[in-house]
Protein backbone atom coordinates (compact mmCIF):
# COMPACT_ATOMS: atom_id res chain seq x y z
CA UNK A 1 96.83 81.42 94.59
CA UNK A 2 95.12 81.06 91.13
CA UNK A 3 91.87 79.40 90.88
CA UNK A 4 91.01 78.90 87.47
CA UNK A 5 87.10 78.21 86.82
CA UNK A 6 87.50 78.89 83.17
CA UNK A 7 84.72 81.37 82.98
CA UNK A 8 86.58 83.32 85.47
CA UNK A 9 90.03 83.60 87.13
CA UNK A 10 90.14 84.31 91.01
CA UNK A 11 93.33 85.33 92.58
CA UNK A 12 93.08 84.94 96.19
CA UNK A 13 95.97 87.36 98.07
CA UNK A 14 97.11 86.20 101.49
CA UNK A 15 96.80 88.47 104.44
CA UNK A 16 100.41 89.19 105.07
CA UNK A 17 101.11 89.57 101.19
CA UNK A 18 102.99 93.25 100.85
CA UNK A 19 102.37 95.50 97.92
CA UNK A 20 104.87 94.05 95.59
CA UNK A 21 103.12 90.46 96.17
CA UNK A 22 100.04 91.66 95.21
CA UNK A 23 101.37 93.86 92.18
CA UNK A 24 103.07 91.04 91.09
CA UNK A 25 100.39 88.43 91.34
CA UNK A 26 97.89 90.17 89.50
CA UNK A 27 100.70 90.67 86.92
CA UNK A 28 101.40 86.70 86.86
CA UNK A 29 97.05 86.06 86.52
CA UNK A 30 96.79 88.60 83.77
CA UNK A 31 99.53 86.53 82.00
CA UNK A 32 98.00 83.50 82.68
CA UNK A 33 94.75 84.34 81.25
CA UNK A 34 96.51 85.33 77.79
CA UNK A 35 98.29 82.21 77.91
CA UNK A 36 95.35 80.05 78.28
CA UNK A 37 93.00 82.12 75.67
CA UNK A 38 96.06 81.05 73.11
CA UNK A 39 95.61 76.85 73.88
CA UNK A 40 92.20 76.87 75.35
CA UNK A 41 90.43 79.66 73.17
CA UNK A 42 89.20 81.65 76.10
CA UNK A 43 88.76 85.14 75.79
CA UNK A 44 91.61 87.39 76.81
CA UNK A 45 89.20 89.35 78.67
CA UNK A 46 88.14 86.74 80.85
CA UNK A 47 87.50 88.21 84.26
CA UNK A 48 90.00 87.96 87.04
CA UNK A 49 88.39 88.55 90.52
CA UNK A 50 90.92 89.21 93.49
CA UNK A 51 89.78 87.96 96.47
CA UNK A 52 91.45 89.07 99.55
CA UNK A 53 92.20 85.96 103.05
CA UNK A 54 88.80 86.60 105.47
CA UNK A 55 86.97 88.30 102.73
CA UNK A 56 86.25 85.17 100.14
CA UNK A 57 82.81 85.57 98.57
CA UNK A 58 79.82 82.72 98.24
CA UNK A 59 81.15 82.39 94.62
CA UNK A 60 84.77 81.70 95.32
CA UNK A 61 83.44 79.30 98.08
CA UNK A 62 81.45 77.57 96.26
CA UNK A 63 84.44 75.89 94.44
CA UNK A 64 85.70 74.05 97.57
CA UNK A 65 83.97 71.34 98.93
CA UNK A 66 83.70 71.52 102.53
CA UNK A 67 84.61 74.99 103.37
CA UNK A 68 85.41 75.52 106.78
CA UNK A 69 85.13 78.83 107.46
CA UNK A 70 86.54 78.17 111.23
CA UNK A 71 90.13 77.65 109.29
CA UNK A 72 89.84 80.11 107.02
CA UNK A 73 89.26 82.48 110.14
CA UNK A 74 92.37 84.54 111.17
CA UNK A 75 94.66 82.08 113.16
CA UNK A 76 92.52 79.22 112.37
CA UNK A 77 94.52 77.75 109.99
CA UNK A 78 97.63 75.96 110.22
CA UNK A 79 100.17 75.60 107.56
CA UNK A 80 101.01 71.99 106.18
CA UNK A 81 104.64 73.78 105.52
CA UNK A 82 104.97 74.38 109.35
CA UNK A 83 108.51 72.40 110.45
CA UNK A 84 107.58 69.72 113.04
CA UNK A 85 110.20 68.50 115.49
CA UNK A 86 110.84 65.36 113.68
CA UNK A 87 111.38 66.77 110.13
CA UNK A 88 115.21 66.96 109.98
């Protein structure tokens, strides 16, 4: 997941991401921040901050109201993407 904060880019990287996921990923936010620096006039070197699941820091945080960091716990959050017995 990107989180663009314009000063900075974080890329937060999911616990059971493998090694091409990440690679990949950083890739994707490194091309995202040249993109943007060509229609928003951000510098290219704008700094892109990976954050890894259970380790987000106060200033990744920060940017979502509410944190709850019971869910963001390991196996305390549930994915909206989960099937449920009446989805067909």
């Amino acid at each position: 997941m990107l989180l663009d904060v314009v000063s900075e880019v974080y890329l937060w990287i999911g616990g059971a991401a493998n090694e091409n996921e990440k690679r990949e990923a950083t890739a994707l936010a490194q091309m995202y921040v040249v993109a943007c620096s060509a229609t928003d006039g951000r510098d290219v070197d704008t700094p892109i901050t990976v954050v890894a699941a259970g380790a987000e820091p106060p200033m990744f945080k920060c940017h979502f109201i509410g944190w709850d960091a019971a869910k963001a716990a390991p196996g305390g959050y549930c994915s909206p993407r989960r099937r449920m017995p009446f989805d067909s």
